[in-house]
N, C-alpha and C. Protein backbone atom coordinates (compact mmCIF):
# COMPACT_ATOMS: atom_id res chain seq x y z
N UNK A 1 -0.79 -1.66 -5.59
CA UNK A 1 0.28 -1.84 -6.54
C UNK A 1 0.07 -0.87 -7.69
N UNK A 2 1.25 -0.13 -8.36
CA UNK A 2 1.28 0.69 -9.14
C UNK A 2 1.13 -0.05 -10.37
N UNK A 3 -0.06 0.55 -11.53
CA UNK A 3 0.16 0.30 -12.49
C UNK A 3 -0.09 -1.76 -12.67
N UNK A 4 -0.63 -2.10 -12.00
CA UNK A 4 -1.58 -3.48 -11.77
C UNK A 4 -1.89 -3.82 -12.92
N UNK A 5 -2.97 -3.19 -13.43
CA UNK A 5 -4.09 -3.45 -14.68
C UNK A 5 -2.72 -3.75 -16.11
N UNK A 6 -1.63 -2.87 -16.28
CA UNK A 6 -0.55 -2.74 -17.23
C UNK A 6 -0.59 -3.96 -17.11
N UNK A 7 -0.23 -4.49 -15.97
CA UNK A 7 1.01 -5.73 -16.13
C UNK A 7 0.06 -6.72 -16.68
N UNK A 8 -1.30 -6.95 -16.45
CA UNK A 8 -2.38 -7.99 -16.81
C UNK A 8 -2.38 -7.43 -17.92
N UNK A 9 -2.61 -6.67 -18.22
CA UNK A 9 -2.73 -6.34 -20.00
C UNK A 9 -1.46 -6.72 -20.85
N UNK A 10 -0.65 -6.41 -20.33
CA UNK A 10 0.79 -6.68 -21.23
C UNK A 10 1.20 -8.19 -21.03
N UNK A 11 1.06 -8.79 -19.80
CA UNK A 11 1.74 -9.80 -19.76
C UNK A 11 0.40 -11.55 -19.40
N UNK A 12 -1.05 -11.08 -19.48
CA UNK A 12 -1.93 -11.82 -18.59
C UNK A 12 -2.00 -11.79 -17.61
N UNK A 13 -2.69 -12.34 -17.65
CA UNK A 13 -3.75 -12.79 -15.88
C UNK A 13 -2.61 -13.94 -15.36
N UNK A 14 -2.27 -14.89 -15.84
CA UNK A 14 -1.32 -15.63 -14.94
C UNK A 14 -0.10 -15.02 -14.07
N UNK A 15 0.68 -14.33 -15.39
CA UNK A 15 1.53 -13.71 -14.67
C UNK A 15 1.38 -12.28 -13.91
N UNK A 16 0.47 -11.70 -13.89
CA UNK A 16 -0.50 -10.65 -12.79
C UNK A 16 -1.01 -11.42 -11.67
N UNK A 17 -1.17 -12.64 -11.77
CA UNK A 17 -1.35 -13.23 -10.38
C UNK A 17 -0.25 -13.93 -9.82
N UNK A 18 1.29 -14.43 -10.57
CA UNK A 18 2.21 -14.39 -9.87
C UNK A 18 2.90 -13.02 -9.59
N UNK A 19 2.54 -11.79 -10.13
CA UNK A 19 2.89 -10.98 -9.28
C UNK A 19 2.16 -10.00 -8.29
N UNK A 20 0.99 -10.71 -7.91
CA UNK A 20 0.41 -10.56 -6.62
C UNK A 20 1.19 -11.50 -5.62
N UNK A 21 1.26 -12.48 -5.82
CA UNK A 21 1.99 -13.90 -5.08
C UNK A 21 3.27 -13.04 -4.99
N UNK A 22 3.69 -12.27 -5.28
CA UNK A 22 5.43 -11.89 -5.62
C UNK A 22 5.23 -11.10 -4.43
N UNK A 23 4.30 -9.90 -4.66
CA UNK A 23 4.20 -8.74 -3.30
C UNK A 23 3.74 -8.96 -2.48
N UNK A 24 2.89 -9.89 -2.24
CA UNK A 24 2.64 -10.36 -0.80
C UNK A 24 3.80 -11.38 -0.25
N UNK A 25 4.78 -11.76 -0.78
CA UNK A 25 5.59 -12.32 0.02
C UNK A 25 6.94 -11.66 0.20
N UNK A 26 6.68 -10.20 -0.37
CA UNK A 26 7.73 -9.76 -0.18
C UNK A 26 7.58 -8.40 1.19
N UNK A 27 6.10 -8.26 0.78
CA UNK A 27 5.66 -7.38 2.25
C UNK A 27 5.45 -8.49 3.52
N UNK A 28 5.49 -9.52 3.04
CA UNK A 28 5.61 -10.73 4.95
C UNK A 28 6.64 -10.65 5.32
N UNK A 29 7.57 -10.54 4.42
CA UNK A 29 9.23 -10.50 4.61
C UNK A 29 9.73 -9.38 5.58
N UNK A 30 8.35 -8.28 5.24
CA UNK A 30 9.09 -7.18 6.05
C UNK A 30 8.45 -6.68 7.62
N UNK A 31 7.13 -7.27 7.15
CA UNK A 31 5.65 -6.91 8.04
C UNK A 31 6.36 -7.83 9.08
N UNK A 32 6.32 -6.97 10.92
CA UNK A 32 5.62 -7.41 12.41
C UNK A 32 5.09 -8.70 12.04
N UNK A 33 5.28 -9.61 13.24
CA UNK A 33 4.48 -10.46 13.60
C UNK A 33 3.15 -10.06 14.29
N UNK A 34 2.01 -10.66 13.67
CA UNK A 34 0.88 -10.15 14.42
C UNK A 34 0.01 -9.30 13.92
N UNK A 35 0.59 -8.57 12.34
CA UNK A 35 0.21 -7.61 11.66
C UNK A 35 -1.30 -8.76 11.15
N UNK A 36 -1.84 -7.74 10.62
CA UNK A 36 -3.13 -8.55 9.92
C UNK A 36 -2.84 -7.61 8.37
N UNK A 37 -2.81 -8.38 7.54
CA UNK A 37 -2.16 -8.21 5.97
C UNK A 37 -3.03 -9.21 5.41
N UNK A 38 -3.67 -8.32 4.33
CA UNK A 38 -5.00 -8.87 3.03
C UNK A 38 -5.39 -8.05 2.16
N UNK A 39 -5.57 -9.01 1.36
CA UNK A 39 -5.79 -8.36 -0.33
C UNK A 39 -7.31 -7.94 -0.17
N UNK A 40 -7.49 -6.22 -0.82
CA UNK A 40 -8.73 -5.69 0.04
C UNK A 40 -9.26 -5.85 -1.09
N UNK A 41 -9.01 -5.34 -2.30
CA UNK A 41 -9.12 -4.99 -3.73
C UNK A 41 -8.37 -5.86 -4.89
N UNK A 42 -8.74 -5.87 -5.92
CA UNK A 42 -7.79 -6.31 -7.40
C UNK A 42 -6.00 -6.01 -7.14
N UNK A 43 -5.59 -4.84 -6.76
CA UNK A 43 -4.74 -4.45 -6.93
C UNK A 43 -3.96 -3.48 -5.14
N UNK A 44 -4.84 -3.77 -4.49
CA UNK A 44 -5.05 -3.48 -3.12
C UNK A 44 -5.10 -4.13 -1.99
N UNK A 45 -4.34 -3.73 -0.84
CA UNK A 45 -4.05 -5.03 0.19
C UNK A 45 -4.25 -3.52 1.38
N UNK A 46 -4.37 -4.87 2.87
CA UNK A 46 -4.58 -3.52 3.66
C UNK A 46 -3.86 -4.07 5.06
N UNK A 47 -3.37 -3.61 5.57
CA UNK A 47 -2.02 -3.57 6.63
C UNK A 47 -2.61 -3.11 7.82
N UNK A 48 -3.02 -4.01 9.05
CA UNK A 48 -3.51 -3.18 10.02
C UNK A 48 -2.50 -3.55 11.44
N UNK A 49 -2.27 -2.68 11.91
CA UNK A 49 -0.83 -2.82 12.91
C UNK A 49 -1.67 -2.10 14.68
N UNK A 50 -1.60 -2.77 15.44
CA UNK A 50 -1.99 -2.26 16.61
C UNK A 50 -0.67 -2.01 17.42
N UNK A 51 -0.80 -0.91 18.05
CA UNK A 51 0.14 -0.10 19.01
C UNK A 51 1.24 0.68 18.36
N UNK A 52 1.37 1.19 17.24
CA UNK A 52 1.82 1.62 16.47
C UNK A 52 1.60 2.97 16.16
N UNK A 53 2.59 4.06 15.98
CA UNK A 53 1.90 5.51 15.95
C UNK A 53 2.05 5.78 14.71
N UNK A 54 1.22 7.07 14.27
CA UNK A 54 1.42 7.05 12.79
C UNK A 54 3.14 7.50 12.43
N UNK A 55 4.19 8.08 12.75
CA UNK A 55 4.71 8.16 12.11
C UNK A 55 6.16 6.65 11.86
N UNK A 56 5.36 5.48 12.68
CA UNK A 56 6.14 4.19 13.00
C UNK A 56 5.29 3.16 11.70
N UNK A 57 4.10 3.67 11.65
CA UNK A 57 3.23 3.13 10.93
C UNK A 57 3.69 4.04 9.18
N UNK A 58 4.06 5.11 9.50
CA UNK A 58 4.40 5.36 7.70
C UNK A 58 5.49 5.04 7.81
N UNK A 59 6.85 4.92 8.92
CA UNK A 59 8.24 4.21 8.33
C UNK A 59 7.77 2.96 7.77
N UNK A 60 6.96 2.07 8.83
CA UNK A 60 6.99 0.53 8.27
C UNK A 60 6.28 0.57 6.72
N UNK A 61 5.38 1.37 6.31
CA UNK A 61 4.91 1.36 4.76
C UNK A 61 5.92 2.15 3.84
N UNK A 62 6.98 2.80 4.68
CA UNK A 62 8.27 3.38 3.35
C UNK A 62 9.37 2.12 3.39
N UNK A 63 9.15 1.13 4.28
CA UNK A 63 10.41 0.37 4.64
C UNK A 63 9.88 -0.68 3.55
N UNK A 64 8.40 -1.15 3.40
CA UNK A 64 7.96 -1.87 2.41
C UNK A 64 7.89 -1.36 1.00
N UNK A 65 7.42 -0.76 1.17
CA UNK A 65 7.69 0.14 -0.49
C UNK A 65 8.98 0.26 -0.99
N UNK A 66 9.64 0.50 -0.22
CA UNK A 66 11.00 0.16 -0.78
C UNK A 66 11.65 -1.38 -1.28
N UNK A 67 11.53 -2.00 0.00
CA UNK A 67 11.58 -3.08 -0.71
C UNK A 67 10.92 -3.99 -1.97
N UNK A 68 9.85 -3.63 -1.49
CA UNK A 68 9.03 -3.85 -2.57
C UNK A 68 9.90 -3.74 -4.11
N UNK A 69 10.07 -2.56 -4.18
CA UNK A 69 10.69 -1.61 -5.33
C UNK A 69 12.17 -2.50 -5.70
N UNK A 70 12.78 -2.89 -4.99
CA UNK A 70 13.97 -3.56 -5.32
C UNK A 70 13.59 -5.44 -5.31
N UNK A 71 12.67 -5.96 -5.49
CA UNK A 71 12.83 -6.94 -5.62
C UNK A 71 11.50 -7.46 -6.92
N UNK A 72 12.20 -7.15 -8.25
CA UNK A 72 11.46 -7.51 -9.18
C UNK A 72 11.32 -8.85 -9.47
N UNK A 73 9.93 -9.54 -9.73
CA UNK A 73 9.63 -10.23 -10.49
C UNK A 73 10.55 -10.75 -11.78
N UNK A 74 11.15 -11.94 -11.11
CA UNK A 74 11.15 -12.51 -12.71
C UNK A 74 11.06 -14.01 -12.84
N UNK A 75 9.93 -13.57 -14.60
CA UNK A 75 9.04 -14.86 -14.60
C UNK A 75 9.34 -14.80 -16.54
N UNK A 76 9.62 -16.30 -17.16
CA UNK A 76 9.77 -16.16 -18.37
C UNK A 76 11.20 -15.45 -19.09
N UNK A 77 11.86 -15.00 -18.20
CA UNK A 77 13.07 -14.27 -19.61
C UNK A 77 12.59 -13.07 -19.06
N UNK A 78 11.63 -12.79 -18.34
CA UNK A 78 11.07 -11.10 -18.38
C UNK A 78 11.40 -10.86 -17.10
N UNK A 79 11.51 -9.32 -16.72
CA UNK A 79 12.06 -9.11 -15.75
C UNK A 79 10.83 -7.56 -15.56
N UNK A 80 9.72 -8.19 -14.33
CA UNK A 80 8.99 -6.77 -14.21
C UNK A 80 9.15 -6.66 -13.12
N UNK A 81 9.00 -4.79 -13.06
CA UNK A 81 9.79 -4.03 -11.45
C UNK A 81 8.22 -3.42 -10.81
N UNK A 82 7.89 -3.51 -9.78
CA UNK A 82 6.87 -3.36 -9.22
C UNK A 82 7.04 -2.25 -8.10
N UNK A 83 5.94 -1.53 -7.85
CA UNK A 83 5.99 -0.15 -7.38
C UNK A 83 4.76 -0.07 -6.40
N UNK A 84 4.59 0.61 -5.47
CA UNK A 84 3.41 0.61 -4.50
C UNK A 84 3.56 1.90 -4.21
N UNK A 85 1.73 2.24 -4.61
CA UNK A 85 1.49 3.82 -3.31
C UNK A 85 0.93 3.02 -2.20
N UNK A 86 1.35 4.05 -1.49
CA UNK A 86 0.68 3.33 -0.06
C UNK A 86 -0.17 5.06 0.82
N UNK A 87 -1.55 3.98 1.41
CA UNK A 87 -1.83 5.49 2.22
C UNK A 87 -1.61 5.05 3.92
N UNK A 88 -1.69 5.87 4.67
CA UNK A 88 -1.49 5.29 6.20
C UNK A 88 -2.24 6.28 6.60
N UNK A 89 -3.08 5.99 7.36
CA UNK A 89 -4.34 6.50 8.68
C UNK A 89 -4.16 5.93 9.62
N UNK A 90 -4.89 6.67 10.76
CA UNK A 90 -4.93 6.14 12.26
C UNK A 90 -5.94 6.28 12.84
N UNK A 91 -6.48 5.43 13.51
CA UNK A 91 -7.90 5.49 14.12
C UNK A 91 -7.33 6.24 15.43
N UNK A 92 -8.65 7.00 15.31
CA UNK A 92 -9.01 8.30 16.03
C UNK A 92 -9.88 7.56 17.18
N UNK A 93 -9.74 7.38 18.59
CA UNK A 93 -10.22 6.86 19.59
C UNK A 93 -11.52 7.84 20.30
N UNK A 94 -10.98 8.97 20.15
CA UNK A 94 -11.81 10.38 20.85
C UNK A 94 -13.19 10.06 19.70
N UNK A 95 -12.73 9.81 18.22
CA UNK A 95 -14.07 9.89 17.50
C UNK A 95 -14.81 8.80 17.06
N UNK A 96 -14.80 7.47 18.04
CA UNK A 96 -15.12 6.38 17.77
C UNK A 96 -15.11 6.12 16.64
N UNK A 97 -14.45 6.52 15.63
CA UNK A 97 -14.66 5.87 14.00
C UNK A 97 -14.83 4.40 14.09
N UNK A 98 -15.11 4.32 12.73
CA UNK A 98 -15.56 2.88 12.05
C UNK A 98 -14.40 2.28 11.83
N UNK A 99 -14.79 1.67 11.12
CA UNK A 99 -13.17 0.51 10.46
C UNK A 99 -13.44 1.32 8.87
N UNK A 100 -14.92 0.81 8.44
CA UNK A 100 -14.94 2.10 7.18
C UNK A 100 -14.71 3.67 7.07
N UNK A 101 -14.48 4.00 8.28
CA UNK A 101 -14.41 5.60 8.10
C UNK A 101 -12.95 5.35 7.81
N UNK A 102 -11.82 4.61 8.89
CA UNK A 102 -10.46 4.57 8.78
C UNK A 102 -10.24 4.26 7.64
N UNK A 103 -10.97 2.57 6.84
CA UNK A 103 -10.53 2.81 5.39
C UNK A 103 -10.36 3.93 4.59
N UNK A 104 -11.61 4.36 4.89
CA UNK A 104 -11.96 5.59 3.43
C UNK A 104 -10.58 6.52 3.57
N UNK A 105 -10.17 6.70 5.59
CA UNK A 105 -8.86 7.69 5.30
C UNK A 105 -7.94 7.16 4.87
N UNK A 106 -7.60 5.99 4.88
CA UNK A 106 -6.34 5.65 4.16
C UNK A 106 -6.57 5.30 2.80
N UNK A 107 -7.94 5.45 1.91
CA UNK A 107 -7.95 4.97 0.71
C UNK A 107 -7.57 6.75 0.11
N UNK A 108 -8.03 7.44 0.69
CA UNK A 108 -7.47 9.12 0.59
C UNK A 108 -5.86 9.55 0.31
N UNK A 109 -5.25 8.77 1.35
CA UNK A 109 -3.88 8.87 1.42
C UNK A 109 -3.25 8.13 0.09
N UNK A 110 -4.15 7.01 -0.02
CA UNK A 110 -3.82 6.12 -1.47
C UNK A 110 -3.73 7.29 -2.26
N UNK A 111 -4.79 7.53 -2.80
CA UNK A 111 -5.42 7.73 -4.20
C UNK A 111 -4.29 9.20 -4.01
N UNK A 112 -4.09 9.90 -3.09
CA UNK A 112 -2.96 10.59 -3.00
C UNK A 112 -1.71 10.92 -3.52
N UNK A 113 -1.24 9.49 -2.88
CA UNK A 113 0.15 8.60 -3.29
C UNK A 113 0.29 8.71 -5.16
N UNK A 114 -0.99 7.73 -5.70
CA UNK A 114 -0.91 7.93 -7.01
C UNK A 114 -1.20 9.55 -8.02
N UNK A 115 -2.05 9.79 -6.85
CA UNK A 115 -1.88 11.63 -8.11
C UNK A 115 -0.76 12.58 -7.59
N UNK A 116 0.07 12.04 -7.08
CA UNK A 116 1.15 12.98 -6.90
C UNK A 116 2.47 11.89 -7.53
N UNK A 117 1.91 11.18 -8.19
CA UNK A 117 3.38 10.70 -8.95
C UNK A 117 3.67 8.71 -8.98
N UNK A 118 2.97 8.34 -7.59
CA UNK A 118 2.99 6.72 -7.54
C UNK A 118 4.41 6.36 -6.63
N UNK A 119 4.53 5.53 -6.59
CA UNK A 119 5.83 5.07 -5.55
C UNK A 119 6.12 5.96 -4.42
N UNK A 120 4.97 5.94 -3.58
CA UNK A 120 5.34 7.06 -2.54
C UNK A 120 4.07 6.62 -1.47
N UNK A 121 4.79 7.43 -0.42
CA UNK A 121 3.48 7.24 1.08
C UNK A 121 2.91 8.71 1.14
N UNK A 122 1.89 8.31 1.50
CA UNK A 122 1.18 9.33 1.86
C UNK A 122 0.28 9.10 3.19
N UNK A 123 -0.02 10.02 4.15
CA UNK A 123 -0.50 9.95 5.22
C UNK A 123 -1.39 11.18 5.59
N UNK A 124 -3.35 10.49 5.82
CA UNK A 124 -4.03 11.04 5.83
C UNK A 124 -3.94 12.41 6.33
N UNK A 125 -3.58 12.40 7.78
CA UNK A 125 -3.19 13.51 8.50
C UNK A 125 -2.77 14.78 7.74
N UNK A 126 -1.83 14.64 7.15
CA UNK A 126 -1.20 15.65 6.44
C UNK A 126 -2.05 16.18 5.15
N UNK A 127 -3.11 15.21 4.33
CA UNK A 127 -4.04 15.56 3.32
C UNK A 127 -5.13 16.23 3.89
N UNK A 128 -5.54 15.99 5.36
CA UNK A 128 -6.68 16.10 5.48
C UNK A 128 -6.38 18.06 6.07
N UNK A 129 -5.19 18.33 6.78
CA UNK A 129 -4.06 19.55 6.95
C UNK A 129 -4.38 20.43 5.47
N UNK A 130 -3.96 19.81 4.53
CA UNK A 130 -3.76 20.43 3.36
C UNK A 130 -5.45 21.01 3.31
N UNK A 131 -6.36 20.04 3.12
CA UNK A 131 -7.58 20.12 2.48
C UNK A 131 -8.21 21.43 3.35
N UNK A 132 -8.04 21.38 4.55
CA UNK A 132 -7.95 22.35 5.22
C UNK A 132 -7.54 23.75 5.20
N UNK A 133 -6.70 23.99 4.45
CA UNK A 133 -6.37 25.22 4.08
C UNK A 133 -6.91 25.80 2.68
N UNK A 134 -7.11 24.56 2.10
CA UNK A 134 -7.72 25.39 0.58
C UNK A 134 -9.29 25.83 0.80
């Protein structure tokens, strides 16, 4: 979630934890049956989808992010709008990866998402392409 820590600072911890409660029921709304969806981090959840290719796997994280984005929180008279980077990786079968190696690529694609602006997908593949050329 974009900008997490703001909303606990500006508004508390209660209402930062109804709007965790807010985005996780608004990404079930959109998430496969069968998906495995959990809060990894403070401000971080992690989406794992089997049989899925990556570019089915970054629609379904632009189809959430979007929604996401249109269904603000409102709690008190206040009305807060919530935003998600999202990263998407794919386990690599040829290179037996870990489950931690796959994290780390999609925590890449994250941290991505947010230094290029926030409200956006990003997908390892294409960073790891880039990193490659410089």
């Amino acid at each position: 979630m974009d900008y997490f820590k703001k909303v606990n600072d500006t508004y508390g911890h209660y209402t930062g934890d109804q709007v965790l409660v807010h985005v996780v029921k608004a990404c079930q709304s959109v998430l496969p049956q069968g998906a495995l969806f959990a809060r990894y981090g403070g401000e971080e959840f992690v989406l794992a989808l089997k049989g899925y290719t990556l570019s089915e796997g970054e629609t379904l994280a632009d189809q959430i992010r979007r929604h996401v984005e249109t269904q603000p929180l409102l709690i008190n008279e206040e009305t807060i709008s919530i935003t998600l980077s999202l990263g998407v990786a794919q386990a690599e079968k040829q290179e037996n990866e870990t489950l931690d190696e796959l994290l780390n690529k999609a925590d890449i694609a994250l941290y991505a998402a947010k230094q290029h602006g926030r409200n956006q997908v990003r997908i390892y593949k294409e960073i790891k392409e880039i990193l490659k050329r410089t």
